[in-house]
C-alpha atoms as a PDB file:
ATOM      1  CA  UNK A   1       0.000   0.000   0.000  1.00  0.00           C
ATOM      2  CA  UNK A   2       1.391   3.631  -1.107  1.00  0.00           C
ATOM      3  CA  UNK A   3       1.010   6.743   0.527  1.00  0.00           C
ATOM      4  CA  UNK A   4       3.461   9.859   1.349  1.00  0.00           C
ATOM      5  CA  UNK A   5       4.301   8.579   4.393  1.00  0.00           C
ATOM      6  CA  UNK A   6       5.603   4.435   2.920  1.00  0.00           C
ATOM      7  CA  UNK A   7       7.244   6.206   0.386  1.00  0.00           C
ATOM      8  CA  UNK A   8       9.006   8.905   2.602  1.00  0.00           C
ATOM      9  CA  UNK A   9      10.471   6.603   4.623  1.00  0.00           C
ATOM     10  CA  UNK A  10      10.606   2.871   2.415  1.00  0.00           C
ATOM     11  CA  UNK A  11       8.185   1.002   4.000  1.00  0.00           C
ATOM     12  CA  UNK A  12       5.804  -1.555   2.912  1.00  0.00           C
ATOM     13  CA  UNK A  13       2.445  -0.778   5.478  1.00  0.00           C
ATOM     14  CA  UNK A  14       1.984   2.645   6.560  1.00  0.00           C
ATOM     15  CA  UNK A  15       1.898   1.428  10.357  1.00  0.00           C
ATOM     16  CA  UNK A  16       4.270   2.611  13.108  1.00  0.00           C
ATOM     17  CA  UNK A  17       4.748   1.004  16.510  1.00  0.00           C
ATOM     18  CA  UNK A  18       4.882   3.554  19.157  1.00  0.00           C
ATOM     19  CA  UNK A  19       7.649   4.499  21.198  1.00  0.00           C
ATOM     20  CA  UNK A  20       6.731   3.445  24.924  1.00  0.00           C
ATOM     21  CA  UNK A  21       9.097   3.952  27.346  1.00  0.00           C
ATOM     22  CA  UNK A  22      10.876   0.391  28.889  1.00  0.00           C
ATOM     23  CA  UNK A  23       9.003  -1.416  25.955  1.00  0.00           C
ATOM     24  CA  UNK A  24       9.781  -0.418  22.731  1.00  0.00           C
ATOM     25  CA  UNK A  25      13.481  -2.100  22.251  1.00  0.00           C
ATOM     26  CA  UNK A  26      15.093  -3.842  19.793  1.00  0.00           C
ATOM     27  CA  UNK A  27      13.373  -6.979  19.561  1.00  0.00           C
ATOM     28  CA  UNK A  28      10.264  -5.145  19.072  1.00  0.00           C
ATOM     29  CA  UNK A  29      11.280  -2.600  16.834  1.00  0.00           C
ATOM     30  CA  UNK A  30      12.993  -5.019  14.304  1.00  0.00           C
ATOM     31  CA  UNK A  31      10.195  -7.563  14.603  1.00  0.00           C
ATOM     32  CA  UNK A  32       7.352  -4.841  13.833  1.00  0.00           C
ATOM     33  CA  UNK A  33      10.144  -3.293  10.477  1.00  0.00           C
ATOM     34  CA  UNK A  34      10.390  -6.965   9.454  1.00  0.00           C
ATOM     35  CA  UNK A  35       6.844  -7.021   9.346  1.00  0.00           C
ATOM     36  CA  UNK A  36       6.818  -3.876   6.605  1.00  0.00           C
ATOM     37  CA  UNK A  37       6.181  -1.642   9.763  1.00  0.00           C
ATOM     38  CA  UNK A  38       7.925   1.218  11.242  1.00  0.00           C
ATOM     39  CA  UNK A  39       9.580  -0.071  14.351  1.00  0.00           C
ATOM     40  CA  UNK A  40      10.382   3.256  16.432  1.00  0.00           C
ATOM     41  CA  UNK A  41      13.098   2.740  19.253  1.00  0.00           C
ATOM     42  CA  UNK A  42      12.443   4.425  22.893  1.00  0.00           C
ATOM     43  CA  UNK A  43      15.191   6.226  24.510  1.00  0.00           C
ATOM     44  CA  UNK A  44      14.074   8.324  27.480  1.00  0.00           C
ATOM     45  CA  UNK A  45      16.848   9.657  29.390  1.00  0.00           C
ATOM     46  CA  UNK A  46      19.378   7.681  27.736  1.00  0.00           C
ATOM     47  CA  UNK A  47      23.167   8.977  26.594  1.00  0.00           C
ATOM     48  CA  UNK A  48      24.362   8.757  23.449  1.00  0.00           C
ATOM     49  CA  UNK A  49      26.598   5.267  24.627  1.00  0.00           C
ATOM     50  CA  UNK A  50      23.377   3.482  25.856  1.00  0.00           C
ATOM     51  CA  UNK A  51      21.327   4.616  22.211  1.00  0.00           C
ATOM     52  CA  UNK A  52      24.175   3.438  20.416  1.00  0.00           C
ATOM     53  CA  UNK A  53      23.552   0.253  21.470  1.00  0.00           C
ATOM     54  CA  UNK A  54      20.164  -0.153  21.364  1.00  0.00           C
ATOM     55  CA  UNK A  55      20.510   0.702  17.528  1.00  0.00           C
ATOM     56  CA  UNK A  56      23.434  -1.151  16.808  1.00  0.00           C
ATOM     57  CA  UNK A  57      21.429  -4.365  18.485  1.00  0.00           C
ATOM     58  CA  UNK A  58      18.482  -3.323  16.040  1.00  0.00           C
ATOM     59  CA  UNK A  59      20.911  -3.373  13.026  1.00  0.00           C
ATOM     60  CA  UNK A  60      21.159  -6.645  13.801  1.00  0.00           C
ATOM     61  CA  UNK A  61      18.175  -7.755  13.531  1.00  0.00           C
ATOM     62  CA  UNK A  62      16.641  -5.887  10.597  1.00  0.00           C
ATOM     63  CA  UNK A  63      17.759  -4.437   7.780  1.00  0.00           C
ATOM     64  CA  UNK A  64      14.400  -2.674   7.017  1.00  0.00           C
ATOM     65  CA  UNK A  65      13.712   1.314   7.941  1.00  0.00           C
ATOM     66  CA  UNK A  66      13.195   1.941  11.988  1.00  0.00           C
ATOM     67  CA  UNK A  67      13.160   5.062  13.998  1.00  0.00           C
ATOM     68  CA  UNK A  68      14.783   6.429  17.355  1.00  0.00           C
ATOM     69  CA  UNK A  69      12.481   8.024  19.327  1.00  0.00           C
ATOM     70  CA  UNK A  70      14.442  11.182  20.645  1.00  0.00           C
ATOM     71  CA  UNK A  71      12.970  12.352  23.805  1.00  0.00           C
ATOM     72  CA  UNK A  72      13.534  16.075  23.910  1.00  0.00           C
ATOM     73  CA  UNK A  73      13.641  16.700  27.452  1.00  0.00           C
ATOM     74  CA  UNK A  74      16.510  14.264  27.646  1.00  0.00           C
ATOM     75  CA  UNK A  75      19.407  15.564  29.903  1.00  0.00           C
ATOM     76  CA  UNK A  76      21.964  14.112  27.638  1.00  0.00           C
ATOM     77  CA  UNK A  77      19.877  15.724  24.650  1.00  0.00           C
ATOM     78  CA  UNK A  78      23.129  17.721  23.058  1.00  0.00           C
ATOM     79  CA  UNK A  79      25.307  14.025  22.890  1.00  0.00           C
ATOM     80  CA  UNK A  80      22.232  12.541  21.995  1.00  0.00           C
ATOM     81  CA  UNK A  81      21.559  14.476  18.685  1.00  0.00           C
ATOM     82  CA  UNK A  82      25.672  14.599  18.198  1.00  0.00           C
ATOM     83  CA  UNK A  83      25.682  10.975  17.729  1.00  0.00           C
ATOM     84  CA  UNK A  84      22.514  10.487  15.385  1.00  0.00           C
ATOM     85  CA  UNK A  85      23.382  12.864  12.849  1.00  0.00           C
ATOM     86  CA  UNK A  86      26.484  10.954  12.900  1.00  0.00           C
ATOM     87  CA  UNK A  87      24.645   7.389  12.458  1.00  0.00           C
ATOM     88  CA  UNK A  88      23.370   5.044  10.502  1.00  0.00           C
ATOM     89  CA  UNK A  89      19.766   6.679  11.953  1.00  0.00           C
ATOM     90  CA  UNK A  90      17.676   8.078   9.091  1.00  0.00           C
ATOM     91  CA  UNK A  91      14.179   8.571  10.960  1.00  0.00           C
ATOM     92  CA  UNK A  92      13.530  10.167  14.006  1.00  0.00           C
ATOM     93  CA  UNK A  93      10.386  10.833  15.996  1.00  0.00           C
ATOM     94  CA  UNK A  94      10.371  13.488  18.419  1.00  0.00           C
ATOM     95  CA  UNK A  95       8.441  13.741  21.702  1.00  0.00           C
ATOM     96  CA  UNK A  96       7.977  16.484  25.225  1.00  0.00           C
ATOM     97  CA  UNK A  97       8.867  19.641  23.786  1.00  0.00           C
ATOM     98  CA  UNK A  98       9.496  21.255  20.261  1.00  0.00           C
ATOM     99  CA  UNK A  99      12.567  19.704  18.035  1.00  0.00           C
ATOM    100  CA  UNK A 100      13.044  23.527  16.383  1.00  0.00           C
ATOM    101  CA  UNK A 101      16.690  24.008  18.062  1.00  0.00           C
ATOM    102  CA  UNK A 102      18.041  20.667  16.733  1.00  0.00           C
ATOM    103  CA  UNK A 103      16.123  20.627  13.413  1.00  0.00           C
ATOM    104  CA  UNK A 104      19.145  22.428  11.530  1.00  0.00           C
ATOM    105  CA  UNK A 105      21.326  19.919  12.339  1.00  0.00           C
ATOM    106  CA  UNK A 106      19.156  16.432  11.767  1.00  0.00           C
ATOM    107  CA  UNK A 107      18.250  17.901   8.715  1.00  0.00           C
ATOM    108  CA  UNK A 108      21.499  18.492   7.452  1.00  0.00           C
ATOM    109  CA  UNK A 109      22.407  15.523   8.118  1.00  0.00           C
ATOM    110  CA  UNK A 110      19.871  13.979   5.955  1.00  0.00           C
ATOM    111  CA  UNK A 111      17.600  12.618   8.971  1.00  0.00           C
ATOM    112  CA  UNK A 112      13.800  12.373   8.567  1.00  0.00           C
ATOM    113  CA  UNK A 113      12.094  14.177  11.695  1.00  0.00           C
ATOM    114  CA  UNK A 114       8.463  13.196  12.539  1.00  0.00           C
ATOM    115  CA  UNK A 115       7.152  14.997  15.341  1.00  0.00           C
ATOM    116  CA  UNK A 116       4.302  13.878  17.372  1.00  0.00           C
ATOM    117  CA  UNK A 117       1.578  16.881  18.358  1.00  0.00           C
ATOM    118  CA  UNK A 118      -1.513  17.483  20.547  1.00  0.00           C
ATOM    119  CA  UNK A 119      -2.982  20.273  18.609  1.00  0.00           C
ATOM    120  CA  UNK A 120      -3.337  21.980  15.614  1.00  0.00           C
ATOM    121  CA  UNK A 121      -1.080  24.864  16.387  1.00  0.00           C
ATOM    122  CA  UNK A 122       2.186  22.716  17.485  1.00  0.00           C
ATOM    123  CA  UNK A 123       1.496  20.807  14.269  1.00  0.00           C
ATOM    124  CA  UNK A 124       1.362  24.203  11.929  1.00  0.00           C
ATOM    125  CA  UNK A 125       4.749  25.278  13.439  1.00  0.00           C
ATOM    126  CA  UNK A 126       6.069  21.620  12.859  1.00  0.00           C
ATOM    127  CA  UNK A 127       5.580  22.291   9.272  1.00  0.00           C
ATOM    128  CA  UNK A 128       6.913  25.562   9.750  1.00  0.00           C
ATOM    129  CA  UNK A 129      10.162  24.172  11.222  1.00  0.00           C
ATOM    130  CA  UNK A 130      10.789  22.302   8.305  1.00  0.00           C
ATOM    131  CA  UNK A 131       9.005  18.443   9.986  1.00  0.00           C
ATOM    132  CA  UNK A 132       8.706  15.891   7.165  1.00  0.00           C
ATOM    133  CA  UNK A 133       5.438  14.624   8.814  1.00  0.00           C
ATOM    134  CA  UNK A 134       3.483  14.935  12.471  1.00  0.00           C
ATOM    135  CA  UNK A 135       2.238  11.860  14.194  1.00  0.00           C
ATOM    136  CA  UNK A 136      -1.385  13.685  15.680  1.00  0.00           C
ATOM    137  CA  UNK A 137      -1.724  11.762  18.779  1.00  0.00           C
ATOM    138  CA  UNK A 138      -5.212  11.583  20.476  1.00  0.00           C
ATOM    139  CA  UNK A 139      -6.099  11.123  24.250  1.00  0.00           C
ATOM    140  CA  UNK A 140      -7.387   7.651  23.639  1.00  0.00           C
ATOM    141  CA  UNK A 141      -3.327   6.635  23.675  1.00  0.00           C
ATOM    142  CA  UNK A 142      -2.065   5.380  26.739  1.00  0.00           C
ATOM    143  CA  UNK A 143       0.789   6.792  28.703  1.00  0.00           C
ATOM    144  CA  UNK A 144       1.379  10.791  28.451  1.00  0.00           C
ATOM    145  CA  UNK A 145      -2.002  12.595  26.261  1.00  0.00           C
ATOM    146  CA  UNK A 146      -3.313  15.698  25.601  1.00  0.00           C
ATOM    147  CA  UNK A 147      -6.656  16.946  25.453  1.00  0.00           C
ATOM    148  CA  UNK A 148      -8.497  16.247  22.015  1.00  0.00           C
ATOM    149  CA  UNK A 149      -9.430  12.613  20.382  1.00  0.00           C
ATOM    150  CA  UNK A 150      -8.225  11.589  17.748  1.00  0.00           C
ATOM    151  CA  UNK A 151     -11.503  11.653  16.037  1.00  0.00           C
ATOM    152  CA  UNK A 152     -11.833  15.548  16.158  1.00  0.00           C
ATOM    153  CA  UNK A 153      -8.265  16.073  15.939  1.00  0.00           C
ATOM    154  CA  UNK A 154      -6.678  14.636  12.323  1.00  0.00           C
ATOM    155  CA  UNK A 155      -9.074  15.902  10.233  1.00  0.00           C
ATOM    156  CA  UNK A 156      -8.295  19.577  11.627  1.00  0.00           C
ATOM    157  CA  UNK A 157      -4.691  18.950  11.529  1.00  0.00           C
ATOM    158  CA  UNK A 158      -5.349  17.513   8.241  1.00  0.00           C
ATOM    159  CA  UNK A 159      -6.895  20.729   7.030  1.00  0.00           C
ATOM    160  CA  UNK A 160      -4.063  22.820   8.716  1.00  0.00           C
ATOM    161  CA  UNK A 161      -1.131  21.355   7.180  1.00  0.00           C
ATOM    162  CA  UNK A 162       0.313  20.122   4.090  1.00  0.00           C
ATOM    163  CA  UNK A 163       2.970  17.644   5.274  1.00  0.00           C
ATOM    164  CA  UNK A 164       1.929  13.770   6.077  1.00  0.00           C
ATOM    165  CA  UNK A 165      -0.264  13.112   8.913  1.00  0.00           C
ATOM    166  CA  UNK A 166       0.238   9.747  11.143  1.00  0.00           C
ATOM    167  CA  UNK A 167      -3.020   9.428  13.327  1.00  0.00           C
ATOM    168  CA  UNK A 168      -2.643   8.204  16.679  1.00  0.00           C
ATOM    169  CA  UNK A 169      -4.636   6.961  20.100  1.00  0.00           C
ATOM    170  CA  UNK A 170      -7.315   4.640  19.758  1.00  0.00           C
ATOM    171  CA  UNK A 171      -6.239   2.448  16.836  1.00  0.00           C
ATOM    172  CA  UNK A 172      -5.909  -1.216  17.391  1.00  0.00           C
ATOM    173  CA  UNK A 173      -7.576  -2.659  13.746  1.00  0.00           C
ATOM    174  CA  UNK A 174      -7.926  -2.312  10.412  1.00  0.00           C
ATOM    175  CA  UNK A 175     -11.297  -0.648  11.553  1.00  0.00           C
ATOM    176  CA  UNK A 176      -9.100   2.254  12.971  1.00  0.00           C
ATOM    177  CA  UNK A 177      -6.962   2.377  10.089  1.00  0.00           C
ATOM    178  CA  UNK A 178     -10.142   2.772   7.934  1.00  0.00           C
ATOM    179  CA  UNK A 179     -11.355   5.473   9.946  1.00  0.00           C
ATOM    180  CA  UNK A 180      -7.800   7.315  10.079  1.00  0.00           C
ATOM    181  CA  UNK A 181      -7.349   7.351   6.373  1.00  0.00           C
ATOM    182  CA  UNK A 182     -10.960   8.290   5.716  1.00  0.00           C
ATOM    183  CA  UNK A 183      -9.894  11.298   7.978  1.00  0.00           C
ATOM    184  CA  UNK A 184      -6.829  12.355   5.816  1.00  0.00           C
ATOM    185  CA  UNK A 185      -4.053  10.449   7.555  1.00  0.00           C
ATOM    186  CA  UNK A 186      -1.329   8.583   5.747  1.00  0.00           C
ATOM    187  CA  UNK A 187      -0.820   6.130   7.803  1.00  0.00           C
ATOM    188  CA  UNK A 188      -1.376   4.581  11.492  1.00  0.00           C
ATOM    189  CA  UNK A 189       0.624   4.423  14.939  1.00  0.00           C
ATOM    190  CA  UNK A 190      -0.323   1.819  17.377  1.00  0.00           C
ATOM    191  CA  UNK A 191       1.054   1.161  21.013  1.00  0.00           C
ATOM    192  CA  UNK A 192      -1.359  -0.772  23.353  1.00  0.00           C
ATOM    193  CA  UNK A 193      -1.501  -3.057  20.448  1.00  0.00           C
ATOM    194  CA  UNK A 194       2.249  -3.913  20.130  1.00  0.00           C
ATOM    195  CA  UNK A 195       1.868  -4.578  24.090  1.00  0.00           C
ATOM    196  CA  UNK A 196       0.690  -7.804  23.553  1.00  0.00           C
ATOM    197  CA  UNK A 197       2.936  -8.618  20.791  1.00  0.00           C
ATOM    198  CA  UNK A 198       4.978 -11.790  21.169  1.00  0.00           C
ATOM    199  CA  UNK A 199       8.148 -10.197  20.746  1.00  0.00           C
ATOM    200  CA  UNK A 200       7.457  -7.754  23.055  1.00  0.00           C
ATOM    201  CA  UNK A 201       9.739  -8.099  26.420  1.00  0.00           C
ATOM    202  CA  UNK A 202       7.119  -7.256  28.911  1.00  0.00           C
ATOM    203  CA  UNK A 203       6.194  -9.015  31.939  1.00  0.00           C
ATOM    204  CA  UNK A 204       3.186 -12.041  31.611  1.00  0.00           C
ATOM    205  CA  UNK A 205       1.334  -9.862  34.267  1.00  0.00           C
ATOM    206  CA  UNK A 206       1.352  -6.826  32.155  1.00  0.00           C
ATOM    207  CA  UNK A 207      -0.103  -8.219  28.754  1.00  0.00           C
ATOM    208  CA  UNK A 208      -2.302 -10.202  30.160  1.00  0.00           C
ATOM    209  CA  UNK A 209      -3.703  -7.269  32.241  1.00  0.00           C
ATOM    210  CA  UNK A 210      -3.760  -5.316  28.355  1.00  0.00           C
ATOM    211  CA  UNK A 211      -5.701  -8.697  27.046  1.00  0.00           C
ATOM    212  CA  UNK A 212      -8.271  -9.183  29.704  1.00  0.00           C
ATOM    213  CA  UNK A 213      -9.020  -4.973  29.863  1.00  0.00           C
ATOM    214  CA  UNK A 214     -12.601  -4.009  29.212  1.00  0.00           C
ATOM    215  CA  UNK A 215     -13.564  -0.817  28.035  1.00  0.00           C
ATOM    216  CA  UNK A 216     -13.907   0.823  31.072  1.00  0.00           C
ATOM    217  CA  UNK A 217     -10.318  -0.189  32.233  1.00  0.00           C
ATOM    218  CA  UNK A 218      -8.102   2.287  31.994  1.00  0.00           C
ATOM    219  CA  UNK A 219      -8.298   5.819  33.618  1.00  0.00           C
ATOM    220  CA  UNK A 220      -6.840   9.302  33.644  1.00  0.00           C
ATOM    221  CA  UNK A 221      -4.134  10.456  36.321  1.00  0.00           C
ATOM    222  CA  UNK A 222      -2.524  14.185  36.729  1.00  0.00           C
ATOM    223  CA  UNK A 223      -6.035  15.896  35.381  1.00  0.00           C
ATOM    224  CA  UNK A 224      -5.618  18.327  38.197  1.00  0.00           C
ATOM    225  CA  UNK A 225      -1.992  19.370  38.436  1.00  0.00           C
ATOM    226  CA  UNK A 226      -1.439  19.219  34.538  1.00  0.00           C
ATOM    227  CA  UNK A 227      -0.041  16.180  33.335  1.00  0.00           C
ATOM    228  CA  UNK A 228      -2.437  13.560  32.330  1.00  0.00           C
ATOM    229  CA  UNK A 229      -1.433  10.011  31.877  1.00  0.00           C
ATOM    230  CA  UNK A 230      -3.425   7.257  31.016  1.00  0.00           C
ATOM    231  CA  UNK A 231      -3.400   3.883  32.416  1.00  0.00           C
ATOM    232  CA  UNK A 232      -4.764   0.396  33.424  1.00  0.00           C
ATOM    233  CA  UNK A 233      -6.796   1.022  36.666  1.00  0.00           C
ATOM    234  CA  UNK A 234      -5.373  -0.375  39.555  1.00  0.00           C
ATOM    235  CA  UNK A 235      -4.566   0.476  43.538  1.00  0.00           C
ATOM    236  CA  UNK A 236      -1.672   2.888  42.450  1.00  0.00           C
ATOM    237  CA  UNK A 237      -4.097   4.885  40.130  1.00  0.00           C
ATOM    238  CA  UNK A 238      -6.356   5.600  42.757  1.00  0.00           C
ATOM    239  CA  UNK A 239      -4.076   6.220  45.420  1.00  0.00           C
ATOM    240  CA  UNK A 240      -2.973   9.039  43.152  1.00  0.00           C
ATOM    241  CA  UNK A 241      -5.993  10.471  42.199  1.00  0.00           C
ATOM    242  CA  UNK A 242      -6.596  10.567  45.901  1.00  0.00           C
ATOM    243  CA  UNK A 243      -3.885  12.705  46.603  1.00  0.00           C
ATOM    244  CA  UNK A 244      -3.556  14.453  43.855  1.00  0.00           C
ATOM    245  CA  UNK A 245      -6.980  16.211  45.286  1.00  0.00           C
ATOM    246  CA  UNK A 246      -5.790  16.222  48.575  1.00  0.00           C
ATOM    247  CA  UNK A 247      -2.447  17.844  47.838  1.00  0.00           C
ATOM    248  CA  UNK A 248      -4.297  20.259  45.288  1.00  0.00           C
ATOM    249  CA  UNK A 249      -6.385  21.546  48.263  1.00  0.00           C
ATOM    250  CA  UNK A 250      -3.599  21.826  50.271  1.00  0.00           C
ATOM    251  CA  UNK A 251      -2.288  25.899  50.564  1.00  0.00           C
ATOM    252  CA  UNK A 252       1.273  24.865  50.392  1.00  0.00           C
ATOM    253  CA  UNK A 253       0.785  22.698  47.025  1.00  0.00           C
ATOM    254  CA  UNK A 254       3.740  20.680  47.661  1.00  0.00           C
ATOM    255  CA  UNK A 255       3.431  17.653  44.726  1.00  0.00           C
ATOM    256  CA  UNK A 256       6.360  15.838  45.562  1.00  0.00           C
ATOM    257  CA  UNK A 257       4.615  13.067  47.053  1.00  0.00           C
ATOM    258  CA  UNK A 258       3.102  12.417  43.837  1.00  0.00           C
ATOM    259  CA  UNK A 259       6.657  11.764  42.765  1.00  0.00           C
ATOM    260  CA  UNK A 260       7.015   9.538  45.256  1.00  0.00           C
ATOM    261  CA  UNK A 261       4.191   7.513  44.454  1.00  0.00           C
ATOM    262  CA  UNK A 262       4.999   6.528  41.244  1.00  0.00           C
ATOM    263  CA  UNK A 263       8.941   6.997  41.016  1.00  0.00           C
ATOM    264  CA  UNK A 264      10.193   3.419  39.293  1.00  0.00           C
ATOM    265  CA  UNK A 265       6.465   2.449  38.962  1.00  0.00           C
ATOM    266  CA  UNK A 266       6.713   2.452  34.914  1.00  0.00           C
ATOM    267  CA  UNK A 267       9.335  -0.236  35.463  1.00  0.00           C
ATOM    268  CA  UNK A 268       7.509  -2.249  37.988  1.00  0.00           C
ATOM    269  CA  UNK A 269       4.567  -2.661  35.507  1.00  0.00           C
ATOM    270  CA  UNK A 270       7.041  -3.610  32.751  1.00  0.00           C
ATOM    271  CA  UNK A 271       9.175  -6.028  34.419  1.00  0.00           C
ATOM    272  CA  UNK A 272       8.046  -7.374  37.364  1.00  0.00           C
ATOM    273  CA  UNK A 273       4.426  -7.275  36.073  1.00  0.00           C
ATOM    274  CA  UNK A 274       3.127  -5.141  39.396  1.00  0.00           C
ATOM    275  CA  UNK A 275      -0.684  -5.026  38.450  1.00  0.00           C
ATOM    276  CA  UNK A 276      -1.215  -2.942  41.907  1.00  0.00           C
ATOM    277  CA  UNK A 277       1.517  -0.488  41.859  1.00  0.00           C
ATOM    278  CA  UNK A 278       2.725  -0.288  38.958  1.00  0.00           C
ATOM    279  CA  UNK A 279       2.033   2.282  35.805  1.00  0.00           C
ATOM    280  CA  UNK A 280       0.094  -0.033  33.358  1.00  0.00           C
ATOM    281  CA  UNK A 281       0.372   2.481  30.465  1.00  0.00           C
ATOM    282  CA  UNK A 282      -2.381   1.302  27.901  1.00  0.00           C
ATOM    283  CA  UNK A 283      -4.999   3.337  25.642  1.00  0.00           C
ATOM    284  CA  UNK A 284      -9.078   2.879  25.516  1.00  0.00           C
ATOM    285  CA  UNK A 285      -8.165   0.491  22.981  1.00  0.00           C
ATOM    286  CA  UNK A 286      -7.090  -2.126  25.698  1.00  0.00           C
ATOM    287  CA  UNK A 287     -11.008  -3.603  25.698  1.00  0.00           C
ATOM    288  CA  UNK A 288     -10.152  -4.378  21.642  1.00  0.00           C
ATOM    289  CA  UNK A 289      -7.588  -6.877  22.112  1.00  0.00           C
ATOM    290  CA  UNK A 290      -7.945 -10.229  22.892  1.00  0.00           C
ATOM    291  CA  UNK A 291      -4.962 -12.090  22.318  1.00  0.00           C
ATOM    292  CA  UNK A 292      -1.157 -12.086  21.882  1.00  0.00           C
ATOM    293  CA  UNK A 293       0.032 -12.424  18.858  1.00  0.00           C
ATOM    294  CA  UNK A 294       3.353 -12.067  16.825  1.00  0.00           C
ATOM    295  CA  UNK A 295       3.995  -8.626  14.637  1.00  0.00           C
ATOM    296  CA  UNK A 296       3.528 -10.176  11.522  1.00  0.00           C
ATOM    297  CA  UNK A 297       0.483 -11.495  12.657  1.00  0.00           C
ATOM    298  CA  UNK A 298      -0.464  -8.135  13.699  1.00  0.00           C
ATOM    299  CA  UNK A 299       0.201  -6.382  10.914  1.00  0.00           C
ATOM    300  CA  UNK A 300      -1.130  -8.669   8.848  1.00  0.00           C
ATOM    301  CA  UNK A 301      -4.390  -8.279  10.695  1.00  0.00           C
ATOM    302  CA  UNK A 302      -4.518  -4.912  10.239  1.00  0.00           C
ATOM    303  CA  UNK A 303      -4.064  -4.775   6.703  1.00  0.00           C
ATOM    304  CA  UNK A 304      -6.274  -7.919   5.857  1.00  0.00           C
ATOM    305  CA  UNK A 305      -9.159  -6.196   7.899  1.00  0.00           C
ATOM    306  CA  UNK A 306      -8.481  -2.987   6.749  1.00  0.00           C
ATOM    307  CA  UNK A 307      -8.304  -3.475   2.819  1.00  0.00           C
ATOM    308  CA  UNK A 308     -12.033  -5.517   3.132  1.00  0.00           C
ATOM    309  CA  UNK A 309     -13.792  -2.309   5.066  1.00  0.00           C
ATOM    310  CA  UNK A 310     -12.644  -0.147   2.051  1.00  0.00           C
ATOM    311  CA  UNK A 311     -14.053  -2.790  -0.182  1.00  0.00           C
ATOM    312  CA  UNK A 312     -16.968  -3.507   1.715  1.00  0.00           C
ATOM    313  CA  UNK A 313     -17.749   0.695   1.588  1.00  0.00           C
ATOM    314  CA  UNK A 314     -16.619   0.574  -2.537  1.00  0.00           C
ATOM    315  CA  UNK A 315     -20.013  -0.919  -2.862  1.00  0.00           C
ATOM    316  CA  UNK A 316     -22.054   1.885  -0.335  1.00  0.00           C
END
């Protein structure tokens, strides 16, 4: 399948994995490329050693397009940009904060920069600064969101820009892939889904807790102090709901106990499968999947389902 976005970056499906932090390595980024995906790689706080090494373990494994993930409020973010312009990397996705004072320099050096956005006005001065595409990410995704769904919000970044738009949040299907491209996107990103990927090195605990979700499962945190994450509902979420409030209504407004709460809970979800403490990052579209299955499998899902809604609407 062509669009802008397979062409622009060599790729057989236009379907991107998302970049979720402690999941998104090497084995699941070159199983999801080898699939005719884009595999993106996390890299949080990492230096420019550590990302090194998770791409040189991905070059490994595939020899298809993949992306690095550069997180822009990384403390090592000057190293970090020295070494990928210097790289083998030729896609990068850019998250927490705008990538205009490094966008001279990955563009020079040839390097494909695909912001993801939460409005229409961060994804107008994207195009301004020269982006190749924006991934529009709803507040159906799981983990860190903004305010708008992805429903209401492609089409009007759609109509605002002229670059490639990736929708994002809420997309688990070739349903969802339907519906993005009948909004204007080019193609598709999907995290929750890749959760429950077989080659995704996650705890037991953790997928199966993304398998069993119903619709109703997951649930917003940091409404009230500003930054809203989504996740599976469990004992940690409302402990901090709880005193979020509390602290809120406090005079002195000291939030560091929210810190507290959930400092290394991301990890405890991931790898020792904490279903009652731990951050469960997962989108709405946790009550959609049933089942683990490999990226090819996935993939080939999507498409399959996807191509026979078009056809089945050919006919309307």
């Amino acid at each position: 399948m062509k669009t802008r976005v397979t062409e622009l970056l060599g790729i057989e499906y236009p379907i991107f994995q998302g970049a979720m932090a402690h999941i998104s390595d090497a084995d699941l980024v070159s199983a999801v490329s080898n699939a005719g995906g884009l595999g993106i790689l996390d890299t949080g706080g990492d230096n420019a050693k550590q990302i090194q090494a998770k791409v040189e373990e991905t070059l490994k494994k595939t020899n298809k397009p993949f992306a690095v993930n550069l997180y822009l409020m990384n403390p090592h973010i000057e190293e970090v940009v020295d070494y990928l312009v210097e790289s083998n990397v030729r896609v990068v996705t850019t998250g927490a904060g705008t990538p205009k004072k490094w966008m001279p320099k990955l563009k020079k050096a040839g390097i494909i920069v695909i912001p993801v956005v939460p409005t229409v006005r961060i994804a107008q001065k994207m195009q301004e600064i020269h982006a190749d595409a924006v991934i529009v990410e709803g507040m159906e995704a799981g983990g860190h969101i903004g305010k708008l769904t992805t429903m209401t919000l492609v089409p009007q970044v759609v109509d605002a820009v002229e670059i490639p738009v990736i929708a994002a949040g809420g997309i688990a299907d070739g349903r969802g892939m339907a519906a993005a491209m009948m909004l204007g996107a080019e193609a598709i990103q999907m995290g929750t889904r890749f959760i429950a990927a077989t080659e995704t090195n996650v705890h037991a605990g953790f997928k199966e807790k993304v398998i069993n979700a119903g619709d109703t499962e997951t649930v917003i945190t940091g409404n009230i102090v500003g930054h809203s994450v989504r996740l599976l509902r469990n004992q940690l979420t409302t402990d901090y709901i709880l005193l979020e409030k509390n602290l809120v209504s406090d005079e002195a407004n000291d939030l560091s106990p929210l810190d507290a709460l959930t400092t290394g809970s991301l990890k405890r979800a991931v790898e020792d499968g904490d279903a009652i403490r731990g951050s469960m990052m997962a989108g709405q579209i946790s009550g959609l999947i049933q089942d683990e299955k490999t990226c090819q499998e996935i993939i080939s899902d999507v498409m399959e389902e996807f191509k026979a809604v078009i056809q089945k609407y050919k006919t309307v």
